[in-house]
PDB file of N, CA and C in Angstrom:
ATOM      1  N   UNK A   1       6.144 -34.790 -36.225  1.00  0.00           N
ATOM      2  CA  UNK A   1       6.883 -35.105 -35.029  1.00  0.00           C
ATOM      3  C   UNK A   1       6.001 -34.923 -33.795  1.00  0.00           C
ATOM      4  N   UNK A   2       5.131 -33.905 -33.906  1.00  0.00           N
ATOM      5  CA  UNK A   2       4.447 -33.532 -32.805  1.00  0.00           C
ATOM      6  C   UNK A   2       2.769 -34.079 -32.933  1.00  0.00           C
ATOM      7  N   UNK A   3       2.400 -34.968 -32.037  1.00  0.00           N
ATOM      8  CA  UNK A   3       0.718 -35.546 -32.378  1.00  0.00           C
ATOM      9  C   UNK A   3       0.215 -34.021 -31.836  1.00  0.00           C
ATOM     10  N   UNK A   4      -1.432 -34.420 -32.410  1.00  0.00           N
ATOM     11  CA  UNK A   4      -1.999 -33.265 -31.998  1.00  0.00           C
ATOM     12  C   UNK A   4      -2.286 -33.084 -30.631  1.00  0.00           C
ATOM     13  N   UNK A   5      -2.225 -33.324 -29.820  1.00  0.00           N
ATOM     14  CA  UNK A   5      -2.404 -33.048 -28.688  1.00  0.00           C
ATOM     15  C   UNK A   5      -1.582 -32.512 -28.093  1.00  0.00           C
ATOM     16  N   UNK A   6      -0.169 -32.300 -28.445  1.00  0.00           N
ATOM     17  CA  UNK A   6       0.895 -31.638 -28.024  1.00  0.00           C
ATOM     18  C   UNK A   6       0.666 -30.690 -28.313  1.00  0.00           C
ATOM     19  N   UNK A   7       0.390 -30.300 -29.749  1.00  0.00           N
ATOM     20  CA  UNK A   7       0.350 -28.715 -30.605  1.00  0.00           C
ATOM     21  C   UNK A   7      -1.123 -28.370 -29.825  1.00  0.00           C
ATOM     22  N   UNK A   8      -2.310 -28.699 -29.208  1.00  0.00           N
ATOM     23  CA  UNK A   8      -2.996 -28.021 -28.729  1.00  0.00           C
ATOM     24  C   UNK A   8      -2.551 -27.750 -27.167  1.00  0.00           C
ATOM     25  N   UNK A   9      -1.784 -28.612 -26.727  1.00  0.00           N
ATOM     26  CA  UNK A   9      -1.515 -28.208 -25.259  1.00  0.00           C
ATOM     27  C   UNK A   9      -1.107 -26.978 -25.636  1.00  0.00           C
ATOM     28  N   UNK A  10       0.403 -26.842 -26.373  1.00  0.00           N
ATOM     29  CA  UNK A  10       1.354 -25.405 -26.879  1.00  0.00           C
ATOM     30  C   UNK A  10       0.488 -24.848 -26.833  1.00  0.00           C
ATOM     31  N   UNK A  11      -0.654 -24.394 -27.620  1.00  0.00           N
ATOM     32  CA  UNK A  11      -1.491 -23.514 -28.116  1.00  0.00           C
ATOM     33  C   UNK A  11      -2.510 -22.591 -26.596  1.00  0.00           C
ATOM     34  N   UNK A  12      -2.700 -23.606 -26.248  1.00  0.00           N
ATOM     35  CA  UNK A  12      -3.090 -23.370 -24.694  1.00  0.00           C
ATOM     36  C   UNK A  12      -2.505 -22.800 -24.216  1.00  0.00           C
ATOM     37  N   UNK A  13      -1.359 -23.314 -23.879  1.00  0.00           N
ATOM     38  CA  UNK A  13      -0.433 -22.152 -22.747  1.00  0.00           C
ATOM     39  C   UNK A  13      -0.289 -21.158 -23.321  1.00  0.00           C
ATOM     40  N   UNK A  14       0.276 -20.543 -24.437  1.00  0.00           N
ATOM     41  CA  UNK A  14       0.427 -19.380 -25.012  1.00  0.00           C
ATOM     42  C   UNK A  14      -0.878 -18.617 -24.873  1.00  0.00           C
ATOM     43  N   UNK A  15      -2.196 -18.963 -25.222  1.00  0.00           N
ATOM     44  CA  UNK A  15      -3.505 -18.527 -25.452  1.00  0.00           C
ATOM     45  C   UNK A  15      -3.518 -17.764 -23.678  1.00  0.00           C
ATOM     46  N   UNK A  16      -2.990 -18.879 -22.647  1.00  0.00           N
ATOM     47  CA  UNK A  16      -3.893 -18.554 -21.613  1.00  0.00           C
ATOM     48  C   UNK A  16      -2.898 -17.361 -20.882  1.00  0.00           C
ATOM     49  N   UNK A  17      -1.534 -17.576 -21.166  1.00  0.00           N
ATOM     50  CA  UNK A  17      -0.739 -16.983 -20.937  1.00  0.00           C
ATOM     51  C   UNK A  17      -0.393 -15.215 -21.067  1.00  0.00           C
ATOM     52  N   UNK A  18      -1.348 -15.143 -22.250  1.00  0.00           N
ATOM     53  CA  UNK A  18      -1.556 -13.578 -22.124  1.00  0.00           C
ATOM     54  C   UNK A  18      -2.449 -13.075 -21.297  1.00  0.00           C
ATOM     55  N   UNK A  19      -4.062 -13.218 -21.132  1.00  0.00           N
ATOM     56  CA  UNK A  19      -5.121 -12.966 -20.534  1.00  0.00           C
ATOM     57  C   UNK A  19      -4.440 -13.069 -18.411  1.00  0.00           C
ATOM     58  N   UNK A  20      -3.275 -13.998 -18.334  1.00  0.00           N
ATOM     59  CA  UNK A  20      -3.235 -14.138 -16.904  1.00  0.00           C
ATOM     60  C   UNK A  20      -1.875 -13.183 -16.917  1.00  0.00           C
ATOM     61  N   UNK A  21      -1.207 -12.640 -17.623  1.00  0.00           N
ATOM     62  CA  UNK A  21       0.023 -11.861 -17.336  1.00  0.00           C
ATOM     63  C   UNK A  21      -0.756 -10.360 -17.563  1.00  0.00           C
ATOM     64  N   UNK A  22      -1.844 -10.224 -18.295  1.00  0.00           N
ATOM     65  CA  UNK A  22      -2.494  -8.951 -18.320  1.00  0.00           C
ATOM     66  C   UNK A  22      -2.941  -8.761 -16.815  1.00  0.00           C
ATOM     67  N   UNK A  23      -4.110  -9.605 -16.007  1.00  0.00           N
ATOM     68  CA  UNK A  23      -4.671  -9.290 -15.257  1.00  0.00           C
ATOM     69  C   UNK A  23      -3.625  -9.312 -14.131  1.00  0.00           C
ATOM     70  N   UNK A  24      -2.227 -10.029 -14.202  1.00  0.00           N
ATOM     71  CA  UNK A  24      -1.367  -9.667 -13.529  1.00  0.00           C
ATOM     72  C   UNK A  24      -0.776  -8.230 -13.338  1.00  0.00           C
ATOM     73  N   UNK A  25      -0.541  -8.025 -14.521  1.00  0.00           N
ATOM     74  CA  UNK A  25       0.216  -6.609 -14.724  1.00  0.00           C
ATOM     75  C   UNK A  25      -1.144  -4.924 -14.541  1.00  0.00           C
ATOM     76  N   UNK A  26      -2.438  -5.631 -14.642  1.00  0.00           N
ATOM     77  CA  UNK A  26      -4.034  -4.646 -13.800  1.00  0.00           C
ATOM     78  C   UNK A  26      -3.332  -4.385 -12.475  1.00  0.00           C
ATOM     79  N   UNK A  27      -3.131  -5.599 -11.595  1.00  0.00           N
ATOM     80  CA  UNK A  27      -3.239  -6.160 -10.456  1.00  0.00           C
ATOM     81  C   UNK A  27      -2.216  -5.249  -9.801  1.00  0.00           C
ATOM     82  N   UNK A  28      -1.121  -5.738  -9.966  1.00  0.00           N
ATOM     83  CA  UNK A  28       0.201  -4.399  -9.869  1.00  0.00           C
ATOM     84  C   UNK A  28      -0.181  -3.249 -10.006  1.00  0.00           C
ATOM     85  N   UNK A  29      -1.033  -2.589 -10.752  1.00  0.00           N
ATOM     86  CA  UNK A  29      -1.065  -1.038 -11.156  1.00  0.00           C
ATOM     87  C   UNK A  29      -1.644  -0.778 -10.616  1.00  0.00           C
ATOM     88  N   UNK A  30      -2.787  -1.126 -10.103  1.00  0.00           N
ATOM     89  CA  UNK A  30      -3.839  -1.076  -8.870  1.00  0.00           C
ATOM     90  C   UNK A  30      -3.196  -1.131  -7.567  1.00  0.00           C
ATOM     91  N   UNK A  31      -2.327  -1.971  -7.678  1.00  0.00           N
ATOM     92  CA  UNK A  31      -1.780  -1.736  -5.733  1.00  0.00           C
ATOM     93  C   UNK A  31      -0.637  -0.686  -5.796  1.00  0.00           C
ATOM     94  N   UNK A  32      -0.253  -0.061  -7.003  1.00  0.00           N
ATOM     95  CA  UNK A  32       1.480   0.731  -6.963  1.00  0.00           C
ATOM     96  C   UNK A  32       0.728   2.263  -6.740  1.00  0.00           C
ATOM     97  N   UNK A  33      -1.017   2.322  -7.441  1.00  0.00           N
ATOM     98  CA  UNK A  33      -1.959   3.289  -7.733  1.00  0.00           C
ATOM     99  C   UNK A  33      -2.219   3.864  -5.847  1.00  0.00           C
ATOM    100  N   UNK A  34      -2.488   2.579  -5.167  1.00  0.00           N
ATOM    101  CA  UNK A  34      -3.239   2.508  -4.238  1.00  0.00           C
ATOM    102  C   UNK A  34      -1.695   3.296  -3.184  1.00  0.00           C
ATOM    103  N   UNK A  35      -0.676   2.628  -3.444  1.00  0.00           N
ATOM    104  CA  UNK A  35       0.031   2.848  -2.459  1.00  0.00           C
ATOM    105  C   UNK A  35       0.847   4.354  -2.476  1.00  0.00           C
ATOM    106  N   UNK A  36       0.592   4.876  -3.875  1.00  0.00           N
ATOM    107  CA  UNK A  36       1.018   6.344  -4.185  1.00  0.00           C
ATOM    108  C   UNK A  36       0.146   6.745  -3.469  1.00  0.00           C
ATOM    109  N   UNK A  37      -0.704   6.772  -3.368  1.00  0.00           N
ATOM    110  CA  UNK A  37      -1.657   7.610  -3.203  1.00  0.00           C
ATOM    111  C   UNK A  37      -1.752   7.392  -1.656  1.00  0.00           C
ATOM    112  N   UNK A  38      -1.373   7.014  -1.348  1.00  0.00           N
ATOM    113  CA  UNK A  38      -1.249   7.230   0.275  1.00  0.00           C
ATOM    114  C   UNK A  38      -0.495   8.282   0.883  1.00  0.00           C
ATOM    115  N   UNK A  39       0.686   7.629  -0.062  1.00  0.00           N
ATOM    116  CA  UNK A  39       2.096   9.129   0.510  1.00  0.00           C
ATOM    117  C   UNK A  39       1.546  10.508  -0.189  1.00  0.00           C
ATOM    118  N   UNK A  40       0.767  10.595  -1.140  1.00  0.00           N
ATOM    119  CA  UNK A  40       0.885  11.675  -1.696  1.00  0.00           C
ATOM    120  C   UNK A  40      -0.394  12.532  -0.330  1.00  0.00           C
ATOM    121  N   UNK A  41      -1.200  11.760   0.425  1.00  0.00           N
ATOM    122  CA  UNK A  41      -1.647  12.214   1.344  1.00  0.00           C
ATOM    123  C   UNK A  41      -2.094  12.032   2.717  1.00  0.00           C
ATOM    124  N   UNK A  42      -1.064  13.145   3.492  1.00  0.00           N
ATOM    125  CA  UNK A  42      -1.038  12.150   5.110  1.00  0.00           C
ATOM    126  C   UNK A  42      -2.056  11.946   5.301  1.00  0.00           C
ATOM    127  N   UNK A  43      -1.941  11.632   6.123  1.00  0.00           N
ATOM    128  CA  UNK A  43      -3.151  10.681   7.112  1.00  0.00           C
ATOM    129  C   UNK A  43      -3.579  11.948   8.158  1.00  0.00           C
ATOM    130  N   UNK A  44      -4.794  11.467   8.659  1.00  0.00           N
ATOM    131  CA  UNK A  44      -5.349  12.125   9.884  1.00  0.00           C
ATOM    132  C   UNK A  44      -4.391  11.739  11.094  1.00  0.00           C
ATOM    133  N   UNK A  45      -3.863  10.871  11.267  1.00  0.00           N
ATOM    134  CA  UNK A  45      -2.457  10.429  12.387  1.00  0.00           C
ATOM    135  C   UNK A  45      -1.327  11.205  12.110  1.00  0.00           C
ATOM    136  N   UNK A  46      -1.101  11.373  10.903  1.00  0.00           N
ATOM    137  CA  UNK A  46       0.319  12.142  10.986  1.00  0.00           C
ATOM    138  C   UNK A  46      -0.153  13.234  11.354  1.00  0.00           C
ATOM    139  N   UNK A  47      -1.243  14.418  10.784  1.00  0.00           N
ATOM    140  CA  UNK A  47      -1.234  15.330  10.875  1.00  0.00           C
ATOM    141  C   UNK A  47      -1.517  15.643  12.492  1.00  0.00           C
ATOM    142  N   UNK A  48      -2.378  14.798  13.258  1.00  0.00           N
ATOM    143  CA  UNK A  48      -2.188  14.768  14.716  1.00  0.00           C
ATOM    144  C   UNK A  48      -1.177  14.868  15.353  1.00  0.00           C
ATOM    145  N   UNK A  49      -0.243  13.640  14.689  1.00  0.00           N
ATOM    146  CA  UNK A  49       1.091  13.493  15.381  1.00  0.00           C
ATOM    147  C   UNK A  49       1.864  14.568  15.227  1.00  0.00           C
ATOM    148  N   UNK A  50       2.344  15.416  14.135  1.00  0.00           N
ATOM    149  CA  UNK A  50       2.751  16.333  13.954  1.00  0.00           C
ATOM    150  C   UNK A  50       2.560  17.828  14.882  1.00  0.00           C
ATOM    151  N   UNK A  51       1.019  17.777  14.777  1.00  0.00           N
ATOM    152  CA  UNK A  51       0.726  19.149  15.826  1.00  0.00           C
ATOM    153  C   UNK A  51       0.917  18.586  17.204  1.00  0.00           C
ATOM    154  N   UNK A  52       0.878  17.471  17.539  1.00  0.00           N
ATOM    155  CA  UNK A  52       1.298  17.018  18.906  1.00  0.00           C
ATOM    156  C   UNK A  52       2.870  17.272  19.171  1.00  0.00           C
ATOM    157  N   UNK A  53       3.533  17.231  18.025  1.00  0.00           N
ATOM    158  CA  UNK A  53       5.016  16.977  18.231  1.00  0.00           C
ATOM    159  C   UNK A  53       5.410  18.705  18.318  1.00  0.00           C
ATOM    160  N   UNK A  54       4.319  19.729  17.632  1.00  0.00           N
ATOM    161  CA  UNK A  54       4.780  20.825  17.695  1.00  0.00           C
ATOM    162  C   UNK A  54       4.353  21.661  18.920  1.00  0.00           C
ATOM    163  N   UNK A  55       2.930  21.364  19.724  1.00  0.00           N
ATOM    164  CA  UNK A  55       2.828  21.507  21.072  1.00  0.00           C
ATOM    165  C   UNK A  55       3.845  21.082  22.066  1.00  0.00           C
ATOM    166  N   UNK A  56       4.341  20.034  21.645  1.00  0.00           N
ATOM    167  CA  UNK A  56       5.718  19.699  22.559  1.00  0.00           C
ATOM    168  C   UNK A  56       6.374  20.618  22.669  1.00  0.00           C
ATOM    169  N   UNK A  57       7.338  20.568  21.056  1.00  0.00           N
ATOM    170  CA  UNK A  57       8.702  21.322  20.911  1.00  0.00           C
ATOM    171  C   UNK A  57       8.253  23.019  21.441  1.00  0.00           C
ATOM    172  N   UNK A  58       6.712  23.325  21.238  1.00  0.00           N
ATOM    173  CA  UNK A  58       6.798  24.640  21.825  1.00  0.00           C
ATOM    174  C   UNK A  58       6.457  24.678  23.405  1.00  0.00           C
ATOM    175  N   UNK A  59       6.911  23.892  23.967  1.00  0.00           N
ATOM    176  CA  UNK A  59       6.224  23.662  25.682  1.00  0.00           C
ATOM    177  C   UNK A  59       5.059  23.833  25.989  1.00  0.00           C
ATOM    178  N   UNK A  60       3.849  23.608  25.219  1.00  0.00           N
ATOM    179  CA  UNK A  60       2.679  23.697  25.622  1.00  0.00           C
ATOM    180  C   UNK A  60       2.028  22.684  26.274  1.00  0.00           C
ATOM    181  N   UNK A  61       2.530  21.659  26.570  1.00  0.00           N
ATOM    182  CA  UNK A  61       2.269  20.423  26.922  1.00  0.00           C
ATOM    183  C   UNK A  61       3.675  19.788  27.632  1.00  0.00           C
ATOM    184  N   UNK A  62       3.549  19.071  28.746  1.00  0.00           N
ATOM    185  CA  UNK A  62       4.502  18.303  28.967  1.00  0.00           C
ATOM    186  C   UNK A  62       5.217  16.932  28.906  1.00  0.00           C
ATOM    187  N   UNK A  63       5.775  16.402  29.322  1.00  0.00           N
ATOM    188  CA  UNK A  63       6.514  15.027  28.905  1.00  0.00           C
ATOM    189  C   UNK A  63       5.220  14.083  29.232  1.00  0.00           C
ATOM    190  N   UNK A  64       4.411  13.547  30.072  1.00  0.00           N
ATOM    191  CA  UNK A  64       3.485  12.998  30.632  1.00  0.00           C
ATOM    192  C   UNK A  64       2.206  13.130  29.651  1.00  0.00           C
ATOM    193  N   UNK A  65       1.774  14.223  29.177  1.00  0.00           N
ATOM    194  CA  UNK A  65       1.212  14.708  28.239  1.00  0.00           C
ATOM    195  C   UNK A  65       1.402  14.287  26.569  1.00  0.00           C
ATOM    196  N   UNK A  66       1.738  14.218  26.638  1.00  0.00           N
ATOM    197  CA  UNK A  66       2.900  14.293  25.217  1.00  0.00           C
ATOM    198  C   UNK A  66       2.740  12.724  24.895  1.00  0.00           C
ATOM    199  N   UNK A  67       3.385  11.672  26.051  1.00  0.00           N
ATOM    200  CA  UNK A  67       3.320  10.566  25.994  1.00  0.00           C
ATOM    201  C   UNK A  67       1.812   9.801  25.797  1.00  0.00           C
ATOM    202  N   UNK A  68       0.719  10.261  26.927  1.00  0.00           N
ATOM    203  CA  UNK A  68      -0.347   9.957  26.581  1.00  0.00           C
ATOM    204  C   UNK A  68      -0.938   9.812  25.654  1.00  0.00           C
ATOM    205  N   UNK A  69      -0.896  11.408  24.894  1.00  0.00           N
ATOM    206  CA  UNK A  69      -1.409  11.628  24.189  1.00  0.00           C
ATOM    207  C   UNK A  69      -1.030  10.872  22.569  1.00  0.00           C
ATOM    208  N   UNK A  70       0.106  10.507  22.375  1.00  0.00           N
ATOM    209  CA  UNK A  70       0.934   9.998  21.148  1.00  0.00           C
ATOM    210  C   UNK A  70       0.576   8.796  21.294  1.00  0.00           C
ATOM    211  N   UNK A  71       0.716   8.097  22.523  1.00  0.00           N
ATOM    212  CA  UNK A  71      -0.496   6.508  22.755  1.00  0.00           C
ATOM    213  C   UNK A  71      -1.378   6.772  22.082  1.00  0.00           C
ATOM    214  N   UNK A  72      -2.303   7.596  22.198  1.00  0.00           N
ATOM    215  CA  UNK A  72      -3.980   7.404  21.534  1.00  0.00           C
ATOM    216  C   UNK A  72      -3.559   7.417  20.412  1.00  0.00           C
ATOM    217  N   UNK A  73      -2.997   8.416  19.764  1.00  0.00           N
ATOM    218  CA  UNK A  73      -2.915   9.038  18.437  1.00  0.00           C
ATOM    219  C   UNK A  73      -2.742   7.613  17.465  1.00  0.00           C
ATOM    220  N   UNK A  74      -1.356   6.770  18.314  1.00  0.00           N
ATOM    221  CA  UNK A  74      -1.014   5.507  17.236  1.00  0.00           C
ATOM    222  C   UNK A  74      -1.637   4.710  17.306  1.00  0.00           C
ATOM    223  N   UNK A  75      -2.572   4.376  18.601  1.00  0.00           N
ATOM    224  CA  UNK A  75      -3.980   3.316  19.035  1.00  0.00           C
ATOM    225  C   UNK A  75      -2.830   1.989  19.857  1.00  0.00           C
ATOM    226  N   UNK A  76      -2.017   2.898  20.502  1.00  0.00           N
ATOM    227  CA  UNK A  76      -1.314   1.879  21.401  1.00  0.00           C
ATOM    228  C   UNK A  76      -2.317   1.486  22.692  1.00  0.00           C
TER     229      UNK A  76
END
């Protein structure tokens, strides 16, 4: 029922179909790898932002201050 050229197309897609759902499913694990690993460690900005936010809340700095300074920090 089927000439050969059909049964080698089939054969093809199946063949190629694993090798591109593998390097798919690399591809994913590499960016889910990449993006854990971010949260699992702040940044040099948060930890800025943070001691900036705690110079605030303890009045060591004022509103004017505070503002400036949180500009640089985010690269506004």
């Amino acid at each position: 029922m089927y000439d050969g050229f059909t049964e080698r197309l089939a054969d093809m897609v199946v063949v190629w179909s694993i090798p591109i759902i593998l390097v798919l499913l690399i591809g994913l694990s590499v960016i889910m790898i990449i993006k854990n690993n971010k949260k699992s460690h702040p940044s040099i900005n948060n930890r800025s932002l943070q001691r900036l936010n705690e110079q605030y809340a303890k009045g060591e700095i004022d509103d004017e201050e505070y503002i400036r300074r949180k500009k640089e920090i985010k690269g506004l």
